[in-house]
C-alpha atoms as a PDB file:
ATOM      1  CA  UNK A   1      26.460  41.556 139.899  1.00  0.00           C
ATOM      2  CA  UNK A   2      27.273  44.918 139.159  1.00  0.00           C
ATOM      3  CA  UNK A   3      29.241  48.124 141.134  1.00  0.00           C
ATOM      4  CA  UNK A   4      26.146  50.031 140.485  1.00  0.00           C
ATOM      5  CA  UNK A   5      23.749  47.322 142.368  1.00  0.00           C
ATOM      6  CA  UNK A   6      25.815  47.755 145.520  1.00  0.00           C
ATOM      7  CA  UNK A   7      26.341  51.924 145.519  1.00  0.00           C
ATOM      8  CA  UNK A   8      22.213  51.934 145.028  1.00  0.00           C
ATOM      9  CA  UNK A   9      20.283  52.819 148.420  1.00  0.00           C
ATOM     10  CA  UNK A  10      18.809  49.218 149.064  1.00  0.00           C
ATOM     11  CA  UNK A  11      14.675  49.536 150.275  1.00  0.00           C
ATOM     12  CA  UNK A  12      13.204  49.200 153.607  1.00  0.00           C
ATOM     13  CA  UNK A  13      12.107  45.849 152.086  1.00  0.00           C
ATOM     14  CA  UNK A  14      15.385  44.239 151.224  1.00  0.00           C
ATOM     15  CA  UNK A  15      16.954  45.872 154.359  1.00  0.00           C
ATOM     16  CA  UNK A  16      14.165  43.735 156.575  1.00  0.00           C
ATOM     17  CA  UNK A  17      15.146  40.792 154.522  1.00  0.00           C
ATOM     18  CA  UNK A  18      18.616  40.996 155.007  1.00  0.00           C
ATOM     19  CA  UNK A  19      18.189  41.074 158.839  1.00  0.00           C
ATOM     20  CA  UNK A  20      15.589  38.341 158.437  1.00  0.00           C
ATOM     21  CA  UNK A  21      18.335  36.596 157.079  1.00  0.00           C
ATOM     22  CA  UNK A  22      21.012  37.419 159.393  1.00  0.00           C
ATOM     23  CA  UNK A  23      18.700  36.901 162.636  1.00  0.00           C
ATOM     24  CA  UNK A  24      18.120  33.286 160.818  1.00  0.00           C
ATOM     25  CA  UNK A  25      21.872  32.635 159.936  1.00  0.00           C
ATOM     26  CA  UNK A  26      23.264  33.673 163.152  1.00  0.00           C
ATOM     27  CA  UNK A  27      20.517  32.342 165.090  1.00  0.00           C
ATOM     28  CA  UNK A  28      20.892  28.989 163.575  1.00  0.00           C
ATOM     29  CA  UNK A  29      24.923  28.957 163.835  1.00  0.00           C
ATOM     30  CA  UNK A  30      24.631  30.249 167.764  1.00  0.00           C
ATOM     31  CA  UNK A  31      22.534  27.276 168.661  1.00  0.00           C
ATOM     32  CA  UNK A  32      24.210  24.747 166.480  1.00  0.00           C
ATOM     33  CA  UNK A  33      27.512  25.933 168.177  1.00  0.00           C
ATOM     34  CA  UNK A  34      25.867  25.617 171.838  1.00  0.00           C
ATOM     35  CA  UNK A  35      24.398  22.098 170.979  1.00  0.00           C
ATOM     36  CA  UNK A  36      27.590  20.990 170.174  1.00  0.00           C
ATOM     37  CA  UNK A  37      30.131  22.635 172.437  1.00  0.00           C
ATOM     38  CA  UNK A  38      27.928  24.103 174.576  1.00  0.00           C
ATOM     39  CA  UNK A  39      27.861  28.075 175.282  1.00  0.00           C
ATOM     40  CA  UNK A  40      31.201  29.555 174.699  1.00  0.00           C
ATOM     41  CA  UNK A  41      32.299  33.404 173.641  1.00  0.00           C
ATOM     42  CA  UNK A  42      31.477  32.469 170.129  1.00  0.00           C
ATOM     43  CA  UNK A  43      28.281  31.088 170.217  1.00  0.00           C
ATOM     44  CA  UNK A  44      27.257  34.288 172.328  1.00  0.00           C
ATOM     45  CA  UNK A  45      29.001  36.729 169.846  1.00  0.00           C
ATOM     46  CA  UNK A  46      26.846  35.148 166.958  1.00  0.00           C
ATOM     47  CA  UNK A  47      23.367  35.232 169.699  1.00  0.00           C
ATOM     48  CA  UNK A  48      24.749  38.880 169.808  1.00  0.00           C
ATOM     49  CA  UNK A  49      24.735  39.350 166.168  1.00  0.00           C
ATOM     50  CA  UNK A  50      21.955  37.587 165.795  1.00  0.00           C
ATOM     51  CA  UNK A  51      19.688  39.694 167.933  1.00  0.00           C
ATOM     52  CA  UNK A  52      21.371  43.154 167.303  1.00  0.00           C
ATOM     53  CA  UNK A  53      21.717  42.843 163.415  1.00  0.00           C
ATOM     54  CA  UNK A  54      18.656  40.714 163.173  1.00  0.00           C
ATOM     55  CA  UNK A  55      15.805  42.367 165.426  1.00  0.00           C
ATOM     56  CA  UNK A  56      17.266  46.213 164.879  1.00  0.00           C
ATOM     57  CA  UNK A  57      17.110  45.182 161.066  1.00  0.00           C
ATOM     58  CA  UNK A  58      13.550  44.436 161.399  1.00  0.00           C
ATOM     59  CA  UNK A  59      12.221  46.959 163.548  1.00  0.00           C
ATOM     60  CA  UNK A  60      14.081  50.001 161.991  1.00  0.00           C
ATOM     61  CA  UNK A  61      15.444  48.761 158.922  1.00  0.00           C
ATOM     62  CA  UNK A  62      17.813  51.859 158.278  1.00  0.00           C
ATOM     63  CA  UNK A  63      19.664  51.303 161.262  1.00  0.00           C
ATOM     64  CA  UNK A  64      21.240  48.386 159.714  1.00  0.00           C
ATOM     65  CA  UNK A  65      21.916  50.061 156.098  1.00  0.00           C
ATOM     66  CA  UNK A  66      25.450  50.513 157.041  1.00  0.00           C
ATOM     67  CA  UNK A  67      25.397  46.426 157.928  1.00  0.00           C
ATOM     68  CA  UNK A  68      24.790  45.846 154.844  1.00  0.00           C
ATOM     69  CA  UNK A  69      26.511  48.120 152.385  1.00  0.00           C
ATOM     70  CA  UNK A  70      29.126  47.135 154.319  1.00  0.00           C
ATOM     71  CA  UNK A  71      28.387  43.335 153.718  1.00  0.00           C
ATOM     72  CA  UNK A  72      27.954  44.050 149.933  1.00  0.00           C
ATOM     73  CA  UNK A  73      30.974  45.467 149.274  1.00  0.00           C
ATOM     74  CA  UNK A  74      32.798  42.650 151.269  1.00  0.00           C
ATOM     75  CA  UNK A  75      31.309  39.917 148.966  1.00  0.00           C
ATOM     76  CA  UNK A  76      31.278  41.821 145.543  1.00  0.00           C
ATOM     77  CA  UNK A  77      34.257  40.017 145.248  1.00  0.00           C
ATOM     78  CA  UNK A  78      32.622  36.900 145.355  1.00  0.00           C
ATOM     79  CA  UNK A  79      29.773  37.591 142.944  1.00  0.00           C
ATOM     80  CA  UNK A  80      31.982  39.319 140.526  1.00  0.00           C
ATOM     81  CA  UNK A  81      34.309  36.277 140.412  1.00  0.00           C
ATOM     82  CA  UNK A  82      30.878  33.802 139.815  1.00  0.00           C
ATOM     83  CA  UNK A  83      29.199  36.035 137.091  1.00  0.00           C
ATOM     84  CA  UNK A  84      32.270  36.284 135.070  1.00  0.00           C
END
């Protein structure tokens, strides 16, 4: 992974993916938490997330564009640290 991956202007077609992704992620981790605890703040912040990030994301994919640069500069860490 490379700086210049992240400072590029994703697509409308990776953008939908991403909030594909996070409507699946969330999604999944809000009703795992409410099986298990039942519903609490949390699980309803990640419902929250899930629906806001998720549904905006695929409706009107550059709503979410900040979402996600912001998301790919948090984890270039990560990647950097793996590639090298």
């Amino acid at each position: 992974m490379q700086w210049s991956e992240i400072t590029a202007p994703p697509t409308e077609k990776l953008l939908r993916q991403f909030a594909g992704l996070c409507l699946a992620v969330f999604g999944a981790a809000a009703n795992w938490r409410v099986w298990h605890t039942g519903f609490d703040v949390w699980a309803g912040l990640l419902g929250a997330a899930a629906l806001g990030i998720g549904l905006t994301g695929i409706i009107r994919p550059s709503s979410i564009r900040v979402v996600y640069t912001g998301w790919m500069i948090a984890v270039f860490p990560i990647g950097w640290t793996v590639s090298r």
